[in-house]
N, C-alpha and C. Protein backbone atom coordinates (compact mmCIF):
# COMPACT_ATOMS: atom_id res chain seq x y z
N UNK A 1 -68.18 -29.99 -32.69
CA UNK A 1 -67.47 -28.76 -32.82
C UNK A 1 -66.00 -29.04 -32.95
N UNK A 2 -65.45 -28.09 -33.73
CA UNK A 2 -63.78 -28.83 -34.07
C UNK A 2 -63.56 -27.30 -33.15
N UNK A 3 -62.53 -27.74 -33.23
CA UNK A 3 -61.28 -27.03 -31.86
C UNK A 3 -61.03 -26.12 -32.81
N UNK A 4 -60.40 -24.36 -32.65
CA UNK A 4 -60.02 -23.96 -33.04
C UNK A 4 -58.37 -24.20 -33.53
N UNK A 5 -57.85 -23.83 -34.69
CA UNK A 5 -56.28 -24.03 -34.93
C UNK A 5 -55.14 -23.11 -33.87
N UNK A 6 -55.02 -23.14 -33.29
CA UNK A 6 -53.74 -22.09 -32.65
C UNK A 6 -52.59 -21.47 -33.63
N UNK A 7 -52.92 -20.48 -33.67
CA UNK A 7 -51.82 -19.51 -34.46
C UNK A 7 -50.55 -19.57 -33.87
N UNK A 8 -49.41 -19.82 -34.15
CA UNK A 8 -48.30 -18.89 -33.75
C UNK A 8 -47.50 -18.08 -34.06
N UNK A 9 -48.01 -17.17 -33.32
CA UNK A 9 -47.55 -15.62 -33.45
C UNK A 9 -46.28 -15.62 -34.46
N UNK A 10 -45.02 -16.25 -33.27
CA UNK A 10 -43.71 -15.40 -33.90
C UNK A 10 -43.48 -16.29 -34.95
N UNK A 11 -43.99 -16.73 -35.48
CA UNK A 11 -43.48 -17.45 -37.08
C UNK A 11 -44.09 -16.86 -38.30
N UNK A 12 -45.19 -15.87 -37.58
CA UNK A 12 -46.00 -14.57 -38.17
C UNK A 12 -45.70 -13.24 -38.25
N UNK A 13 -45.37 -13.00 -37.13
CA UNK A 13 -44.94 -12.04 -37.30
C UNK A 13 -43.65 -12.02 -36.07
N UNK A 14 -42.65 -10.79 -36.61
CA UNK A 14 -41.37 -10.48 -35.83
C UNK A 14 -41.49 -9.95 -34.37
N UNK A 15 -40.46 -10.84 -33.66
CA UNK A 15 -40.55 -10.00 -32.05
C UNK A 15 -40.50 -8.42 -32.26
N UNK A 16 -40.72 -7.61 -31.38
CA UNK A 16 -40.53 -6.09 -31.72
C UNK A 16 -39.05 -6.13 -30.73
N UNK A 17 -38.18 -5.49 -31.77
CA UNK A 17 -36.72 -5.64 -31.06
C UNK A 17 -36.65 -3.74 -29.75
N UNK A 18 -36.42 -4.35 -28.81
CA UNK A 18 -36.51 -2.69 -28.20
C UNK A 18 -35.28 -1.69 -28.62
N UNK A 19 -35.45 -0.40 -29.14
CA UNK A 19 -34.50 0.09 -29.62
C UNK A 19 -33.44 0.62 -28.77
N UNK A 20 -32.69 0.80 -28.70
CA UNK A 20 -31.77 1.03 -27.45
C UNK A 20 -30.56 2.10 -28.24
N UNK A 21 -31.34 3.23 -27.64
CA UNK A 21 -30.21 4.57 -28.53
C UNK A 21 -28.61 4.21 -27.75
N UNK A 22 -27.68 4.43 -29.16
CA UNK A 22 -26.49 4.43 -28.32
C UNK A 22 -25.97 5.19 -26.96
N UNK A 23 -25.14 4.70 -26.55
CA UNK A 23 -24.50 5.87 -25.65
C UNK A 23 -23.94 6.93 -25.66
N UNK A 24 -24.42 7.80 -24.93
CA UNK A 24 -23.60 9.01 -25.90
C UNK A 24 -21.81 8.98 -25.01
N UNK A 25 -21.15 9.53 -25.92
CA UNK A 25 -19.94 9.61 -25.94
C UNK A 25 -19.62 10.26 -24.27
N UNK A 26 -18.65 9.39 -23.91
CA UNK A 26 -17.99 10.37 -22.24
C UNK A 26 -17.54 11.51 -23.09
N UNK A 27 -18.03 12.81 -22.11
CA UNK A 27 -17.43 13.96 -21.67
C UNK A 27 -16.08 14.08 -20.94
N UNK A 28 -15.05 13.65 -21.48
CA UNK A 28 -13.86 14.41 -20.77
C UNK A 28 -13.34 15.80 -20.27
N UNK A 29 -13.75 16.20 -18.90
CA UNK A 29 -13.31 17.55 -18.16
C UNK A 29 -12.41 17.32 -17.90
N UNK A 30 -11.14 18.46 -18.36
CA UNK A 30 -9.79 18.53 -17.76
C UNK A 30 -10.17 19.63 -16.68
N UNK A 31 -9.07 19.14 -16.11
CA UNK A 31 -9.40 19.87 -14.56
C UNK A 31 -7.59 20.40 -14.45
N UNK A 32 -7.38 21.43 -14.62
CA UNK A 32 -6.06 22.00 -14.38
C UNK A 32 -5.66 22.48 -13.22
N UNK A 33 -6.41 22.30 -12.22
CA UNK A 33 -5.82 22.78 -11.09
C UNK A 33 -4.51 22.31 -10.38
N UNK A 34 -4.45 20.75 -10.18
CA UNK A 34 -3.36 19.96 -10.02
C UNK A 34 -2.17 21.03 -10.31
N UNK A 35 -2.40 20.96 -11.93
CA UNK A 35 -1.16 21.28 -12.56
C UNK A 35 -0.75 22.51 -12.08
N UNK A 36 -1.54 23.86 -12.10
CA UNK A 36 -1.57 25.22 -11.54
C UNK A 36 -0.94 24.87 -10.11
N UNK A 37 -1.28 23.95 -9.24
CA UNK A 37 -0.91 24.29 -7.81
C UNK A 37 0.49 23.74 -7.78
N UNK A 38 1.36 22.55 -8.79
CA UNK A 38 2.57 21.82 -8.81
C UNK A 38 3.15 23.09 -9.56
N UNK A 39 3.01 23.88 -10.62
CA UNK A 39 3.91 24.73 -10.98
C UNK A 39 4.16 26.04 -9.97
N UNK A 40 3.29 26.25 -9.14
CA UNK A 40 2.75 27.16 -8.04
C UNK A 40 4.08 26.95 -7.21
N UNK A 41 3.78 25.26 -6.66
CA UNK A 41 4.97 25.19 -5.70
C UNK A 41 6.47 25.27 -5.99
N UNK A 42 6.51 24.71 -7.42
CA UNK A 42 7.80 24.60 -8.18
C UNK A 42 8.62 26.22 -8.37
N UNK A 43 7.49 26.73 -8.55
CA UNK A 43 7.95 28.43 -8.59
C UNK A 43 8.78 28.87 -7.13
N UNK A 44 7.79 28.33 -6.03
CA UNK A 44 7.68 29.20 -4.77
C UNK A 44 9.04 28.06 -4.34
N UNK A 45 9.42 26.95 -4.87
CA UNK A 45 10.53 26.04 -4.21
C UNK A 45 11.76 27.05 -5.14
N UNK A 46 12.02 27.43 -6.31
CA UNK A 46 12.97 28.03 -6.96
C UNK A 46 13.21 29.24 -6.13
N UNK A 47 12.40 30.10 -5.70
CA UNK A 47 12.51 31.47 -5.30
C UNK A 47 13.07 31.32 -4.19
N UNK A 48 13.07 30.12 -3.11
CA UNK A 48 13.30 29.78 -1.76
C UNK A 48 14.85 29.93 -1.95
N UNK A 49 15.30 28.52 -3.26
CA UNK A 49 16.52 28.26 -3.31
C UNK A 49 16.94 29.72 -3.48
N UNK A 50 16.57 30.49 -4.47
CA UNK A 50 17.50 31.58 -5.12
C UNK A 50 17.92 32.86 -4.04
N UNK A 51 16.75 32.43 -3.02
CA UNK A 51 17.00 33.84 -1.72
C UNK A 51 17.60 33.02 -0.79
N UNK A 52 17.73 31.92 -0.58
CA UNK A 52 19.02 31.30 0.31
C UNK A 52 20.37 31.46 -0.26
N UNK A 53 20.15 31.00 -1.80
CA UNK A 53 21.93 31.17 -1.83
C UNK A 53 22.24 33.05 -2.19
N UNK A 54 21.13 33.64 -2.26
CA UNK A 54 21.68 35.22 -2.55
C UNK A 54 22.24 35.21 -0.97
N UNK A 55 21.72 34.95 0.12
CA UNK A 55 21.62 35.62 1.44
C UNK A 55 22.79 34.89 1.78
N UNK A 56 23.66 33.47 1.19
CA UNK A 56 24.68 32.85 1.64
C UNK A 56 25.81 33.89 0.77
N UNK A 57 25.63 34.97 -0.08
CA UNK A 57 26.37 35.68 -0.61
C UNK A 57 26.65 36.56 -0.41
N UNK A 58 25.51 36.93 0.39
CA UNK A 58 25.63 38.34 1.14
C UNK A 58 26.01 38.69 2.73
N UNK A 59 26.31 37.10 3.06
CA UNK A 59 26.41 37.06 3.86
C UNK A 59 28.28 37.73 4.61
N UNK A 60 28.90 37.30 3.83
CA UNK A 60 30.43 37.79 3.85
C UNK A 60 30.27 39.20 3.60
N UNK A 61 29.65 39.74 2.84
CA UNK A 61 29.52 41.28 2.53
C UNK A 61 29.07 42.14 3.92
N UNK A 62 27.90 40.92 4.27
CA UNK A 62 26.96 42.13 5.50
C UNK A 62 28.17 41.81 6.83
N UNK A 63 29.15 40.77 7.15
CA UNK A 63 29.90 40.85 7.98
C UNK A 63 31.21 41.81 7.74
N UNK A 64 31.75 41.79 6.67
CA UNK A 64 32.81 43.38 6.57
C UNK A 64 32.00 44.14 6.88
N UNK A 65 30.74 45.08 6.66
CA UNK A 65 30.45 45.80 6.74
C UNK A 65 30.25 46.28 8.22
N UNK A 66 29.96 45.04 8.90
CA UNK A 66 29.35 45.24 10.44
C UNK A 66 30.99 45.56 11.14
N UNK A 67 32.00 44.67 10.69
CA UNK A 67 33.03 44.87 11.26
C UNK A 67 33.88 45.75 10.70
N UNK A 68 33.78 46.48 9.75
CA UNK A 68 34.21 48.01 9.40
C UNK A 68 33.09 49.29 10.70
N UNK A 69 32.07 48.87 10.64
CA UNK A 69 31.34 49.93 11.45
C UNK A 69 31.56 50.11 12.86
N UNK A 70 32.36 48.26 13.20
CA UNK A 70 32.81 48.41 14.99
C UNK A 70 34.18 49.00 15.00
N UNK A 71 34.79 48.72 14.19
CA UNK A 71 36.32 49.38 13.98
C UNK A 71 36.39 50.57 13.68
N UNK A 72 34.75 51.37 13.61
CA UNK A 72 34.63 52.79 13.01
C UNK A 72 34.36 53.46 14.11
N UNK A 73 33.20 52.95 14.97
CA UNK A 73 33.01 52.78 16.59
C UNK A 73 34.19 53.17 17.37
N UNK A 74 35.11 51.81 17.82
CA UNK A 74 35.89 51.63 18.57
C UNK A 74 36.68 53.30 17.98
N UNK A 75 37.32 53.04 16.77
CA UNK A 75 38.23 54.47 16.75
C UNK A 75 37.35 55.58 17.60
N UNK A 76 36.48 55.90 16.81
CA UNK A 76 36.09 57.09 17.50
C UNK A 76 35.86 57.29 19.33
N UNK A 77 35.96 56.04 20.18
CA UNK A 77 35.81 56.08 21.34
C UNK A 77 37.37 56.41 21.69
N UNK A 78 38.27 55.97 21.22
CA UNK A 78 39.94 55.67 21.19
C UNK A 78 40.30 57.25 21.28
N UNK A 79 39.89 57.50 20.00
CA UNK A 79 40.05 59.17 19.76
C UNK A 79 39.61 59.92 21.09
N UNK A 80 38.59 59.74 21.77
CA UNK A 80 37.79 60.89 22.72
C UNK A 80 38.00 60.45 23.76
């Protein structure tokens, strides 16, 4: 009995290559909140400055006024 011949395969036929679908593309989510909460504060830091220096302006105004009203006071006690 003779031996059978041994085939080999891959010189017969091709490995089967596994297909491998690309990747799909990243999804970039912008996320704006950051930005919303830094212009948020930037707002609420401007408004701070702008009612400190109004109130450093008004401040000479609201003292004549207080000391016109004691000198308005005092007369009228002077008088009676």
């Amino acid at each position: 009995m003779n031996q059978p011949q041994l085939v080999e395969y891959d010189k017969i036929f091709n490995k089967k290559i596994p297909i491998i679908p690309p990747p799909p593309p990243p999804v970039i989510k912008k996320d704006n909140t950051p930005l919303f909460f830094n212009i948020c504060c930037i707002l609420i830091l401007i408004l701070g400055v702008f009612l400190l220096v109004k109130r450093n302006e008004d401040k000479d105004k609201n003292q004549r006024k207080y000391r016109e009203k004691i000198n308005k006071i005092y007369n009228e006690i002077q008088l009676n």
